[in-house]
C-alpha atoms as a PDB file:
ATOM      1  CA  UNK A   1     -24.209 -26.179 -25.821  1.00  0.00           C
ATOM      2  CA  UNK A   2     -22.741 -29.717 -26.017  1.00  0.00           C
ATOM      3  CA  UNK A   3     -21.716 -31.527 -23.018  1.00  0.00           C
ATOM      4  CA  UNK A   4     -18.240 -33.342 -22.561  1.00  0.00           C
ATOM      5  CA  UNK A   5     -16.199 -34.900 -20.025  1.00  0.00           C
ATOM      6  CA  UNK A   6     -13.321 -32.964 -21.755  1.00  0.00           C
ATOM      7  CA  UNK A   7     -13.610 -28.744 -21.877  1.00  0.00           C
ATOM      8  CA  UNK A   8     -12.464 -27.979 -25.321  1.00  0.00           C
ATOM      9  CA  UNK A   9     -12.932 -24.789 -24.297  1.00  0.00           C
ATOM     10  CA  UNK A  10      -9.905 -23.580 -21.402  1.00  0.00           C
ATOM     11  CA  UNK A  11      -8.310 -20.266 -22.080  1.00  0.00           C
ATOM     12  CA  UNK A  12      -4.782 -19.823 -22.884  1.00  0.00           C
ATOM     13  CA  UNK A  13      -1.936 -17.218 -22.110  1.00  0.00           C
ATOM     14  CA  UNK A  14      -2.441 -13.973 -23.078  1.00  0.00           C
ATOM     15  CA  UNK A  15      -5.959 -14.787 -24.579  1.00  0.00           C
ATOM     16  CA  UNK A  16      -8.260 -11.850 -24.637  1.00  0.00           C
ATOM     17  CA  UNK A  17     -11.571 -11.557 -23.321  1.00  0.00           C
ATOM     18  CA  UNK A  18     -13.239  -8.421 -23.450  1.00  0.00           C
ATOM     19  CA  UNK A  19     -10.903  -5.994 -21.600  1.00  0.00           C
ATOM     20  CA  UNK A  20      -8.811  -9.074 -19.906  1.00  0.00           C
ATOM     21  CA  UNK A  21      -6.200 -10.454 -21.424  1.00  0.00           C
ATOM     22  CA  UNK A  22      -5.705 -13.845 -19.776  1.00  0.00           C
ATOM     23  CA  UNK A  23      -2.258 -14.845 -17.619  1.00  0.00           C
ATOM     24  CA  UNK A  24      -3.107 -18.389 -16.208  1.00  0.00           C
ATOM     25  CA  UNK A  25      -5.509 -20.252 -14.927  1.00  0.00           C
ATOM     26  CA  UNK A  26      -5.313 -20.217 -11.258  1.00  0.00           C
ATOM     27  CA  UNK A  27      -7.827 -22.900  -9.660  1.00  0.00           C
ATOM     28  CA  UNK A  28     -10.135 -25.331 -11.228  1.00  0.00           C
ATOM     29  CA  UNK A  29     -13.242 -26.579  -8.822  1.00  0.00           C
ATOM     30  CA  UNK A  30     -16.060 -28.666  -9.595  1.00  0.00           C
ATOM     31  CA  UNK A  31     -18.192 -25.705 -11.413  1.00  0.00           C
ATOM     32  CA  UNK A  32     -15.684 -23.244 -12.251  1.00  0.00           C
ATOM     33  CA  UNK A  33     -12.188 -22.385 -13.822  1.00  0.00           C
ATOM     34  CA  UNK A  34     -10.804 -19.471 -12.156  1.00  0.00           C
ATOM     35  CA  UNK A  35      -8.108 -17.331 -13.866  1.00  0.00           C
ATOM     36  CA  UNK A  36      -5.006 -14.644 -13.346  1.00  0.00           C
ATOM     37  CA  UNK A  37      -5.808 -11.792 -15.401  1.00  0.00           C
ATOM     38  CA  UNK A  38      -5.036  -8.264 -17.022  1.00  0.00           C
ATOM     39  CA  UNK A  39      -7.486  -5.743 -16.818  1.00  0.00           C
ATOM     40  CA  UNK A  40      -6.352  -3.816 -19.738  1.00  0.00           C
ATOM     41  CA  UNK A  41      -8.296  -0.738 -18.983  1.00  0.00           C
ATOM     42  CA  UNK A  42      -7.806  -0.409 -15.100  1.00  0.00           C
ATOM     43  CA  UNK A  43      -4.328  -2.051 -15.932  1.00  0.00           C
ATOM     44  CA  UNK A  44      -4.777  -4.014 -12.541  1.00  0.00           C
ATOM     45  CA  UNK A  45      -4.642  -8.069 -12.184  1.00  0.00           C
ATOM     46  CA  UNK A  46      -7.923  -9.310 -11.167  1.00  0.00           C
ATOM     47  CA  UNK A  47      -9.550 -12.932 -10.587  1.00  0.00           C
ATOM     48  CA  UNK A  48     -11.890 -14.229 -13.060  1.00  0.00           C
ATOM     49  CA  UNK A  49     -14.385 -17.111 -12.259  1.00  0.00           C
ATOM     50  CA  UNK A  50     -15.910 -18.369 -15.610  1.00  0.00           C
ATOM     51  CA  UNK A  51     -18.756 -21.893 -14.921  1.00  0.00           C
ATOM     52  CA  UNK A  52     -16.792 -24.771 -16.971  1.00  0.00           C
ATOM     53  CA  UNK A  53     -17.684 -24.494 -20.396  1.00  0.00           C
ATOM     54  CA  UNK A  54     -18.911 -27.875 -21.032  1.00  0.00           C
ATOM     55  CA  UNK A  55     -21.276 -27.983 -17.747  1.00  0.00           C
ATOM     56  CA  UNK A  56     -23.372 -24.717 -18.484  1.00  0.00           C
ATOM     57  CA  UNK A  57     -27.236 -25.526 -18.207  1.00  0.00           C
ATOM     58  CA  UNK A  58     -29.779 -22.362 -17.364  1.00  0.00           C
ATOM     59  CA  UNK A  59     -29.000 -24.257 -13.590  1.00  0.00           C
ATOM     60  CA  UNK A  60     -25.896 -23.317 -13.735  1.00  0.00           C
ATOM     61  CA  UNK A  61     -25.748 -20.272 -14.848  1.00  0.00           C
ATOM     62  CA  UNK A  62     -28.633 -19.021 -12.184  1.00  0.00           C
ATOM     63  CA  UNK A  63     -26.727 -20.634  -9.538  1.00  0.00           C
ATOM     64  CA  UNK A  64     -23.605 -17.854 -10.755  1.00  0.00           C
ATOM     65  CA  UNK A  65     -25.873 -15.276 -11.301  1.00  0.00           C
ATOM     66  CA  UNK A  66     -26.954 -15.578  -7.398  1.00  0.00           C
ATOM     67  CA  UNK A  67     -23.504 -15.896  -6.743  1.00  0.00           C
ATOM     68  CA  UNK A  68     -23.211 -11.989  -8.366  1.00  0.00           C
ATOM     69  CA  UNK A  69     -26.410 -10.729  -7.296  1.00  0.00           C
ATOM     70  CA  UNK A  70     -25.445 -11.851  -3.432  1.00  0.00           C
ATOM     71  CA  UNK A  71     -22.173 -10.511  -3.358  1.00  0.00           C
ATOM     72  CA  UNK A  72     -23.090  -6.976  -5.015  1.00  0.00           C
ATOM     73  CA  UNK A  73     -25.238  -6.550  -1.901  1.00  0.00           C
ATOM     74  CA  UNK A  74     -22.186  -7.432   0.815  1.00  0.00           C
ATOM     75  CA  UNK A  75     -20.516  -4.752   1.905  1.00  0.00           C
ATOM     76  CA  UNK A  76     -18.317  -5.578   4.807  1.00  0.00           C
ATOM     77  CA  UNK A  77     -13.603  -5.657   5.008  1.00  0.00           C
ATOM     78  CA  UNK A  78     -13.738  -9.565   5.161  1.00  0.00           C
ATOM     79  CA  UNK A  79     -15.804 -10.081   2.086  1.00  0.00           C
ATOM     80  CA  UNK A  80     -14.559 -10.244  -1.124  1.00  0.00           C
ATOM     81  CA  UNK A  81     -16.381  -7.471  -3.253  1.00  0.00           C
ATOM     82  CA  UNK A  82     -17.264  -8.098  -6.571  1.00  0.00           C
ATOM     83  CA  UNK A  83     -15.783  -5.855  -9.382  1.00  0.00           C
ATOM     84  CA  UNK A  84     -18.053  -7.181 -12.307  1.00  0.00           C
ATOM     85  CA  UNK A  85     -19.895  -9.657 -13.406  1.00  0.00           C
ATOM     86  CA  UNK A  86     -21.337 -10.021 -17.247  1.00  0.00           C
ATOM     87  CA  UNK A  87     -21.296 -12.005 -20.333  1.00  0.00           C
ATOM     88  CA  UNK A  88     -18.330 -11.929 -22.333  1.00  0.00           C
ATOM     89  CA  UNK A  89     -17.937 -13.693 -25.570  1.00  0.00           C
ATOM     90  CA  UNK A  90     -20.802 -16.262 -24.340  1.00  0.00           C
ATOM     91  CA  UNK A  91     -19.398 -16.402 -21.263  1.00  0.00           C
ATOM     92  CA  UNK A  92     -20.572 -15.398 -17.377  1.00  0.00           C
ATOM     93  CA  UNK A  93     -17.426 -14.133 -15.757  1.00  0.00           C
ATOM     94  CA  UNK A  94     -17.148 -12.872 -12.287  1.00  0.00           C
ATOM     95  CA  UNK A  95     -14.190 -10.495 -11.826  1.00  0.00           C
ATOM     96  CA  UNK A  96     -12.726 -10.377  -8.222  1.00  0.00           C
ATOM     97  CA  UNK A  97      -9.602  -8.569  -6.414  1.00  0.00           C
ATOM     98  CA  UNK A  98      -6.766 -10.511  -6.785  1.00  0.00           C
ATOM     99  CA  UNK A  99      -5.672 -12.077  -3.743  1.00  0.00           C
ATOM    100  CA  UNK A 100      -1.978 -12.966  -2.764  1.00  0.00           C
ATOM    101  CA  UNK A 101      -2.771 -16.750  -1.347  1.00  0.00           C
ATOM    102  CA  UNK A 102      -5.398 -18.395   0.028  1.00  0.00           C
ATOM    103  CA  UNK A 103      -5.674 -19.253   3.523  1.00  0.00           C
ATOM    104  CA  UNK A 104      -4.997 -22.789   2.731  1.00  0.00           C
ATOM    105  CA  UNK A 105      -1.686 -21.519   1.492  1.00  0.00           C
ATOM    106  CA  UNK A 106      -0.819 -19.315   4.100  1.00  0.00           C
ATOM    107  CA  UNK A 107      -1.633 -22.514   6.369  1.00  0.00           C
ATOM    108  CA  UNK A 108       1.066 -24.711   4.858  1.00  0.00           C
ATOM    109  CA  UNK A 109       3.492 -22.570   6.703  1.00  0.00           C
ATOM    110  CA  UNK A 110       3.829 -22.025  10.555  1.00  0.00           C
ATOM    111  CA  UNK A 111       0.937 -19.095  11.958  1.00  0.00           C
ATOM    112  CA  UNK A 112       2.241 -17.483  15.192  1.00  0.00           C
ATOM    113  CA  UNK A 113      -0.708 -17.887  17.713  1.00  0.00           C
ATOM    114  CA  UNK A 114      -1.425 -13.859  17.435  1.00  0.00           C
ATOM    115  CA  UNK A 115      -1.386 -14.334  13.666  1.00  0.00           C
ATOM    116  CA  UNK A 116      -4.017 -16.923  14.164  1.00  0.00           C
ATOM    117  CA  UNK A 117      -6.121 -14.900  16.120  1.00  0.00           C
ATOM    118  CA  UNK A 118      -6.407 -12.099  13.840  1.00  0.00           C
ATOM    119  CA  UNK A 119      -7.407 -14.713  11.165  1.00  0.00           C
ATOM    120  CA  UNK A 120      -9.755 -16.513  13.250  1.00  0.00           C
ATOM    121  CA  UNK A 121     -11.682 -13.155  14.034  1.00  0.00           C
ATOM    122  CA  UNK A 122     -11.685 -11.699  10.530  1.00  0.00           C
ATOM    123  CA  UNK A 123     -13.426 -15.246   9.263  1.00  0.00           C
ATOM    124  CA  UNK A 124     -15.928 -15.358  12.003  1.00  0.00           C
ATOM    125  CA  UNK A 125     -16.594 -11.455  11.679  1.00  0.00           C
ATOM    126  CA  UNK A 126     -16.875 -12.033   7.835  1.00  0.00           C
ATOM    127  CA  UNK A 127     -19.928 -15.186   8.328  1.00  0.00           C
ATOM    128  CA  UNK A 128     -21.423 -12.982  10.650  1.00  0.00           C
ATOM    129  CA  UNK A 129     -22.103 -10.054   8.195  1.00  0.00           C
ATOM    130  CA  UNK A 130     -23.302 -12.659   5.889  1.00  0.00           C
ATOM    131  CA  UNK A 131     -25.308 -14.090   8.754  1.00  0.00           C
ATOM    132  CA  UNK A 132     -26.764 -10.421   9.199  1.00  0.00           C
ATOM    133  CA  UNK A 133     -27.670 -10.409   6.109  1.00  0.00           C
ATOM    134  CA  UNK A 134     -29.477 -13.539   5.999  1.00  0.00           C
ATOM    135  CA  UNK A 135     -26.652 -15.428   4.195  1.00  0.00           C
ATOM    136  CA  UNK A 136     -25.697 -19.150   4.764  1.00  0.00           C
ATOM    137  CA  UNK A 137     -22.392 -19.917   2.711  1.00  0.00           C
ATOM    138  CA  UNK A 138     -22.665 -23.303   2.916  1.00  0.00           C
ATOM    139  CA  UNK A 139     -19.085 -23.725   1.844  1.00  0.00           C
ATOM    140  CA  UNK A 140     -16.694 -22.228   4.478  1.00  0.00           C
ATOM    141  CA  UNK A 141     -13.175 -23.671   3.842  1.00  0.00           C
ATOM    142  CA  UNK A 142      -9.822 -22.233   3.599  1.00  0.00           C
ATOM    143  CA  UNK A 143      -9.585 -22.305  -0.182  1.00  0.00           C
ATOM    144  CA  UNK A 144     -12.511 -19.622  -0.379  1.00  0.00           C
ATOM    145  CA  UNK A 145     -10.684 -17.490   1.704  1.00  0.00           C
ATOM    146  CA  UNK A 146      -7.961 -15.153   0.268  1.00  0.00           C
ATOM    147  CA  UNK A 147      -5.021 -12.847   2.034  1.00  0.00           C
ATOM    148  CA  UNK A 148      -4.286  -9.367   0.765  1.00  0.00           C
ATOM    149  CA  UNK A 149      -0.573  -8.115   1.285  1.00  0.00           C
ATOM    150  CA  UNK A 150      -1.967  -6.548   4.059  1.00  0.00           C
ATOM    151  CA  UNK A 151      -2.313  -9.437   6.138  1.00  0.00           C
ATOM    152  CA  UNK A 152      -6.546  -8.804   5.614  1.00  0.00           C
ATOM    153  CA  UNK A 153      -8.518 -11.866   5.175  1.00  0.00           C
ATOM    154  CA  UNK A 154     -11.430 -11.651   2.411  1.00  0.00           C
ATOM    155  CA  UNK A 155     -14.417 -14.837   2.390  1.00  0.00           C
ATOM    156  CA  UNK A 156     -15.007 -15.432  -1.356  1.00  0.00           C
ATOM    157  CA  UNK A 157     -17.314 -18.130  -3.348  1.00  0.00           C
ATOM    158  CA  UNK A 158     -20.985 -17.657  -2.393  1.00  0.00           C
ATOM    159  CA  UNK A 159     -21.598 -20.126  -5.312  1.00  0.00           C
ATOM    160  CA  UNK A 160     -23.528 -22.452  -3.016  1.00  0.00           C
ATOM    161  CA  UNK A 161     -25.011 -20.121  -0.626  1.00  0.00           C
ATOM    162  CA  UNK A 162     -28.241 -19.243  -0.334  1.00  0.00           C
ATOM    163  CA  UNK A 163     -30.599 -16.217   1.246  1.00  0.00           C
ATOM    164  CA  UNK A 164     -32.181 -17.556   4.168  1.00  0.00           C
ATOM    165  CA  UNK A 165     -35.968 -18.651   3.968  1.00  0.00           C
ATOM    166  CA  UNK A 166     -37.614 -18.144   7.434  1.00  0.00           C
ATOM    167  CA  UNK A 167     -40.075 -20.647   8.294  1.00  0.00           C
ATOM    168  CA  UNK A 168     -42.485 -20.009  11.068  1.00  0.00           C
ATOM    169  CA  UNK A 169     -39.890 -20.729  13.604  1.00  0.00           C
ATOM    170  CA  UNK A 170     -37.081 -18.684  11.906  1.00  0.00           C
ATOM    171  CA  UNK A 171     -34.500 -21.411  10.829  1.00  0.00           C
ATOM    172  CA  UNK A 172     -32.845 -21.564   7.702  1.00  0.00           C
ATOM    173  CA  UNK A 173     -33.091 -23.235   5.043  1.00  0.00           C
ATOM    174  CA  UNK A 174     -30.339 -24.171   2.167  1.00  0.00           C
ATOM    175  CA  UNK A 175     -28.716 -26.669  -0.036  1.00  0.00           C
ATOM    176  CA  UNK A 176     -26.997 -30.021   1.269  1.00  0.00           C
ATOM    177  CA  UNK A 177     -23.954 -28.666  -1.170  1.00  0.00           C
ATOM    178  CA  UNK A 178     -20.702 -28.087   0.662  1.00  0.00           C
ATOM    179  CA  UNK A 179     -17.144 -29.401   0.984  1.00  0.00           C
ATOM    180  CA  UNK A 180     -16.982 -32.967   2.799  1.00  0.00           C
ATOM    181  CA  UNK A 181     -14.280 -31.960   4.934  1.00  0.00           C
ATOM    182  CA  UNK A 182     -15.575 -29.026   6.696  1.00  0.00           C
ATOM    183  CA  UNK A 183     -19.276 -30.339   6.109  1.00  0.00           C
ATOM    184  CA  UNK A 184     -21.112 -30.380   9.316  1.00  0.00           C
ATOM    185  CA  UNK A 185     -23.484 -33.298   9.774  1.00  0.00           C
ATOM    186  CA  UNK A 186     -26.989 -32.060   9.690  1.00  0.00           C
ATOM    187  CA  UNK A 187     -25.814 -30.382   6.072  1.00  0.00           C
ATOM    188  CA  UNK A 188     -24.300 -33.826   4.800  1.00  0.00           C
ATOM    189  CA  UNK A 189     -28.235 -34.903   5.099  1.00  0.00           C
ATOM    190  CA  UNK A 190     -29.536 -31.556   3.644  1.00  0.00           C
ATOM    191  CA  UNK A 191     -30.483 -29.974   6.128  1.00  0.00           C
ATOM    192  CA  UNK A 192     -27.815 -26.769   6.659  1.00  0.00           C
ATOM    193  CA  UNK A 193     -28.224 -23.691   8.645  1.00  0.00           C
ATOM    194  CA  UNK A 194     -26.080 -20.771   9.999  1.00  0.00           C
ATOM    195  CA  UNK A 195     -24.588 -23.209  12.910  1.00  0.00           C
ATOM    196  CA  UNK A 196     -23.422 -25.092   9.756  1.00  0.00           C
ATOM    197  CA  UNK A 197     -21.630 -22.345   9.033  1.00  0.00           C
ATOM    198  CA  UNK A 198     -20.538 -22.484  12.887  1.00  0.00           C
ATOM    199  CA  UNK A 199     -19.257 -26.076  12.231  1.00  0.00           C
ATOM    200  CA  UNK A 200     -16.745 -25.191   9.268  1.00  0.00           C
ATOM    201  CA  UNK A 201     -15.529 -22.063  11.363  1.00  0.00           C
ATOM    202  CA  UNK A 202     -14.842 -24.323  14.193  1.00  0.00           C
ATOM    203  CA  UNK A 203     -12.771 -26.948  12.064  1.00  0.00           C
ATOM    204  CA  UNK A 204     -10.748 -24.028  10.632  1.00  0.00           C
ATOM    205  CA  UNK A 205     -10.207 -22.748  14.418  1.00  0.00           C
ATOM    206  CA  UNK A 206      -8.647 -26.000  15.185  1.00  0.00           C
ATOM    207  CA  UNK A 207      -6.738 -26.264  11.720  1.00  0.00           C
ATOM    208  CA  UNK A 208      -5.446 -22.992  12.640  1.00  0.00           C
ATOM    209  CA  UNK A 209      -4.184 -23.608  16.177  1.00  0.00           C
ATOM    210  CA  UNK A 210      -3.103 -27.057  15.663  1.00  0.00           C
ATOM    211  CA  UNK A 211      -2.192 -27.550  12.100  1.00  0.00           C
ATOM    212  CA  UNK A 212      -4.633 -30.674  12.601  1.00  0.00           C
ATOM    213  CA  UNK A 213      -8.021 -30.958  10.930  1.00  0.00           C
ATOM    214  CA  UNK A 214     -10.841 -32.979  12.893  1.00  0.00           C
ATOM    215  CA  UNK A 215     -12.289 -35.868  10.797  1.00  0.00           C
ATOM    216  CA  UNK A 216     -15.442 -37.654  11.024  1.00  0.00           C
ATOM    217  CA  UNK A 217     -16.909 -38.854  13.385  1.00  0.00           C
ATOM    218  CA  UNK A 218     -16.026 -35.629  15.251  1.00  0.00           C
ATOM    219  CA  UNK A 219     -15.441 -37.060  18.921  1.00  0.00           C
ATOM    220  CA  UNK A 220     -13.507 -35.213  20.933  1.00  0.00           C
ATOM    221  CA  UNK A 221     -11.161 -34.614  21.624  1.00  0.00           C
ATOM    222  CA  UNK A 222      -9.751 -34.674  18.111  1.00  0.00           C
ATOM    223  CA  UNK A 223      -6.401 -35.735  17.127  1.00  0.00           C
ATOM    224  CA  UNK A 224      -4.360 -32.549  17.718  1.00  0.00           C
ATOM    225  CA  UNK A 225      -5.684 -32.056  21.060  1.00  0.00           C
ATOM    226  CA  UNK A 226      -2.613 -31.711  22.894  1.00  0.00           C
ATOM    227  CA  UNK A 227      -0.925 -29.396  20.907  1.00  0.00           C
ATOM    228  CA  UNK A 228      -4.701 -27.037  21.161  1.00  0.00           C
ATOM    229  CA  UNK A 229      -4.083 -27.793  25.236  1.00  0.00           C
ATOM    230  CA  UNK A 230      -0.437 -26.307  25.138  1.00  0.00           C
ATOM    231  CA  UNK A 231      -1.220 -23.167  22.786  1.00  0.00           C
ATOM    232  CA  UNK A 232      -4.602 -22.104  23.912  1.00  0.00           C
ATOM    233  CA  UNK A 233      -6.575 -20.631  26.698  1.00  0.00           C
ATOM    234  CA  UNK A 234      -9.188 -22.705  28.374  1.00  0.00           C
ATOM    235  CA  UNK A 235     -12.000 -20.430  27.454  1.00  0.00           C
ATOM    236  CA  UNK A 236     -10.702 -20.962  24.097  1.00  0.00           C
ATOM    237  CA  UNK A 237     -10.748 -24.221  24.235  1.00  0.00           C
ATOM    238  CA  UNK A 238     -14.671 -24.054  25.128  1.00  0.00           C
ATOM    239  CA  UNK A 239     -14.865 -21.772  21.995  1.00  0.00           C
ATOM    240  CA  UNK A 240     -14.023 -24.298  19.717  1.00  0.00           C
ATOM    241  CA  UNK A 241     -15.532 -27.021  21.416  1.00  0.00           C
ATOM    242  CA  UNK A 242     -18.930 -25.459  21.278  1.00  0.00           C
ATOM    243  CA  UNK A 243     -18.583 -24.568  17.647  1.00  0.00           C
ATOM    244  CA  UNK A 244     -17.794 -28.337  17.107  1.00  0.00           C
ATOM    245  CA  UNK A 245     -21.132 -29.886  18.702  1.00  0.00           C
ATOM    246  CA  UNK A 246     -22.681 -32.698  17.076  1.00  0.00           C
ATOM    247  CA  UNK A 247     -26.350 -31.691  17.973  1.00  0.00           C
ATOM    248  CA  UNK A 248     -26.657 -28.033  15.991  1.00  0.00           C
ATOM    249  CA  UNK A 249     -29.540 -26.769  18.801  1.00  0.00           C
ATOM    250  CA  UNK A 250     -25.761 -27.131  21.041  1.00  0.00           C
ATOM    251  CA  UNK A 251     -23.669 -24.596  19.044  1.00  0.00           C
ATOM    252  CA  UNK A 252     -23.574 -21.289  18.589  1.00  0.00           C
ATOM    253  CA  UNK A 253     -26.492 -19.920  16.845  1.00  0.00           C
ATOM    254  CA  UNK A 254     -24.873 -18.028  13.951  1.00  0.00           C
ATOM    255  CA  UNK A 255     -21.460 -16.301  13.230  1.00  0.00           C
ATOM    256  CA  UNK A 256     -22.211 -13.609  15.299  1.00  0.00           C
ATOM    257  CA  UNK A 257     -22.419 -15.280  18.829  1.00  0.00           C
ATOM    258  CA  UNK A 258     -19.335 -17.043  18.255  1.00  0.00           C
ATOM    259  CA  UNK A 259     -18.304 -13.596  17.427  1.00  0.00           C
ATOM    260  CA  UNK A 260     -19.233 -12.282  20.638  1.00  0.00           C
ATOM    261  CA  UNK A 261     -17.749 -15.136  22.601  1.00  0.00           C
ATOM    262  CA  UNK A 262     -14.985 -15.390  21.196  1.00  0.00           C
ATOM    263  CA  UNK A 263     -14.366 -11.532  21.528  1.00  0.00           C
ATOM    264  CA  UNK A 264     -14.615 -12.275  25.110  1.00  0.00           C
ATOM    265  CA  UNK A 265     -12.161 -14.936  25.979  1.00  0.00           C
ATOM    266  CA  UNK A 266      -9.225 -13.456  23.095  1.00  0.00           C
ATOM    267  CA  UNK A 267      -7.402 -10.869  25.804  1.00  0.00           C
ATOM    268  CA  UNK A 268      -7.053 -13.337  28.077  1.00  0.00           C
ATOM    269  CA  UNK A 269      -6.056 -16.090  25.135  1.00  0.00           C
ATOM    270  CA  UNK A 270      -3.619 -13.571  23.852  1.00  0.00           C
ATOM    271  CA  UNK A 271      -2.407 -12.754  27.513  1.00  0.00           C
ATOM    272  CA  UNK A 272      -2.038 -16.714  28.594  1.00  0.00           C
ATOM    273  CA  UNK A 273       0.046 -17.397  25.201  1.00  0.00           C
ATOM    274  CA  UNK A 274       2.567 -14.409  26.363  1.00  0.00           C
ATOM    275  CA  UNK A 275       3.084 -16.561  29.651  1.00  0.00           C
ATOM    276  CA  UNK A 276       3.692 -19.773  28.443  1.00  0.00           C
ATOM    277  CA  UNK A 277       6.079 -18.082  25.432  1.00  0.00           C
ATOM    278  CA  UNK A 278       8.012 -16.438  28.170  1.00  0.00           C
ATOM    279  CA  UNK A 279       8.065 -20.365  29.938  1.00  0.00           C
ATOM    280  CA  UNK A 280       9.330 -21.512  26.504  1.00  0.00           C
ATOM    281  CA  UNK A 281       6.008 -23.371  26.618  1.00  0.00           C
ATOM    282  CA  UNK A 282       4.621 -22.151  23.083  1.00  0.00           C
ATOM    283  CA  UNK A 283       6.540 -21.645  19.806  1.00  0.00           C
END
């Protein structure tokens, strides 16, 4: 298949493919278009995720066919499931549920601090069931997470994850791939591992409660403090702090002990945003 800088090849309005008849596009990343669509037979609107046209090498098309094969086997309310994945006139499509926004969206607009902690938890309890299942995503952000109407939050894009290796003393072993901005450090030089994964959940905790996200070189506090001070409990504080560690051996060891901690300090995180709402302290 030729290669261009240009893809000849984008689908238009009301385009069929197979049993889809094509809306508009949606999202465009570095690998993939991703598209509104029809499913003509189900007659329900579904997302499809098609590797840019122009890019395909037998690479490429593994990497997606991982991508299927990993989420198939994920079975958990803050994953996105899969509803098919095939070849369809030449192409590898991966159908999805179609979400109503992405968290990135929903973040463009004020989160009421209970709102955020119902977020925060379904992420973290979403990694962890990855994490379970020997699953680094290597790519947490909030554009690969998507909102249902009701208020559930779904992790998508395991396009750059892989299944954990274990070496003799059990670490993990993955791709340097990622998104710079929520990229811990260790996986900017190749070397991720579930506390990676730690890392981006800890940057979204603080985009969450502050609206601010942390930028390298990490020291904290990060800009944004303050408003992290006014909102949230001290224990939460620690939380986030500990996710946020430079040194990985200092965070969390996977999703599911932040999971646990973070379980632990939310009653009285919930509790201490009640008092300073009723001071007028937090909006």
């Amino acid at each position: 298949m030729p290669k261009t800088q240009s893809d000849t090849s984008l689908l238009r309005a009301r385009q069929r493919l197979g049993k889809y008849r094509i809306e508009r596009r949606i999202a465009q990343g570095g690998f993939a278009h991703v598209y509104q669509a029809l499913d003509t037979i189900e007659g329900v609107r579904v997302a499809l995720k098609m590797p840019h046209q122009y890019n395909v090498t037998a690479s490429m098309l593994d990497t997606f066919q991982r991508e299927a094969r990993l989420v198939a086997k994920l079975d958990h309310p803050n994953i996105l499931p899969l509803k098919d994945a095939s070849f369809i006139d030449g192409r590898f499509v991966i159908a999805c549920k179609l979400g109503e926004k992405t968290l990135s969206d929903r973040l463009r607009n004020r989160v009421s601090f209970e709102t955020a902690l119902y977020l925060i938890e379904q992420m973290i309890d979403g990694v962890g069931y990855a994490h379970r299942n020997k699953i680094i995503h290597c790519d947490i952000k909030p554009d690969n997470m998507i909102l249902l109407p009701d208020g559930r939050l779904q992790l998508m894009d395991f396009g750059i994850a892989k299944v954990a290796q274990h070496t003799i003393v059990k670490t993990m072993i993955a791709s340097g791939s990622g998104t710079v901005g929520y990229m811990a450090p260790e996986q900017a030089m190749g070397r991720p591992s579930a506390r990676s994964d730690v890392f981006a959940l800890g940057l979204i905790m603080y985009r969450i409660l502050t609206g601010t996200l942390p930028e390298w070189p990490f020291d904290w506090p990060p800009a944004g403090y303050t408003t992290l001070r006014r909102k949230a409990h001290p224990d939460l504080i620690g939380v986030i702090r500990k996710s946020l560690e430079l040194r990985p051996s200092k965070r969390y060891r996977d999703a599911n002990e932040l999971y646990r901690a973070f379980k632990v300090v939310k009653a009285r995180s919930l509790k201490f945003a009640s008092k300073k709402r009723a001071r007028g302290a937090v909006t």
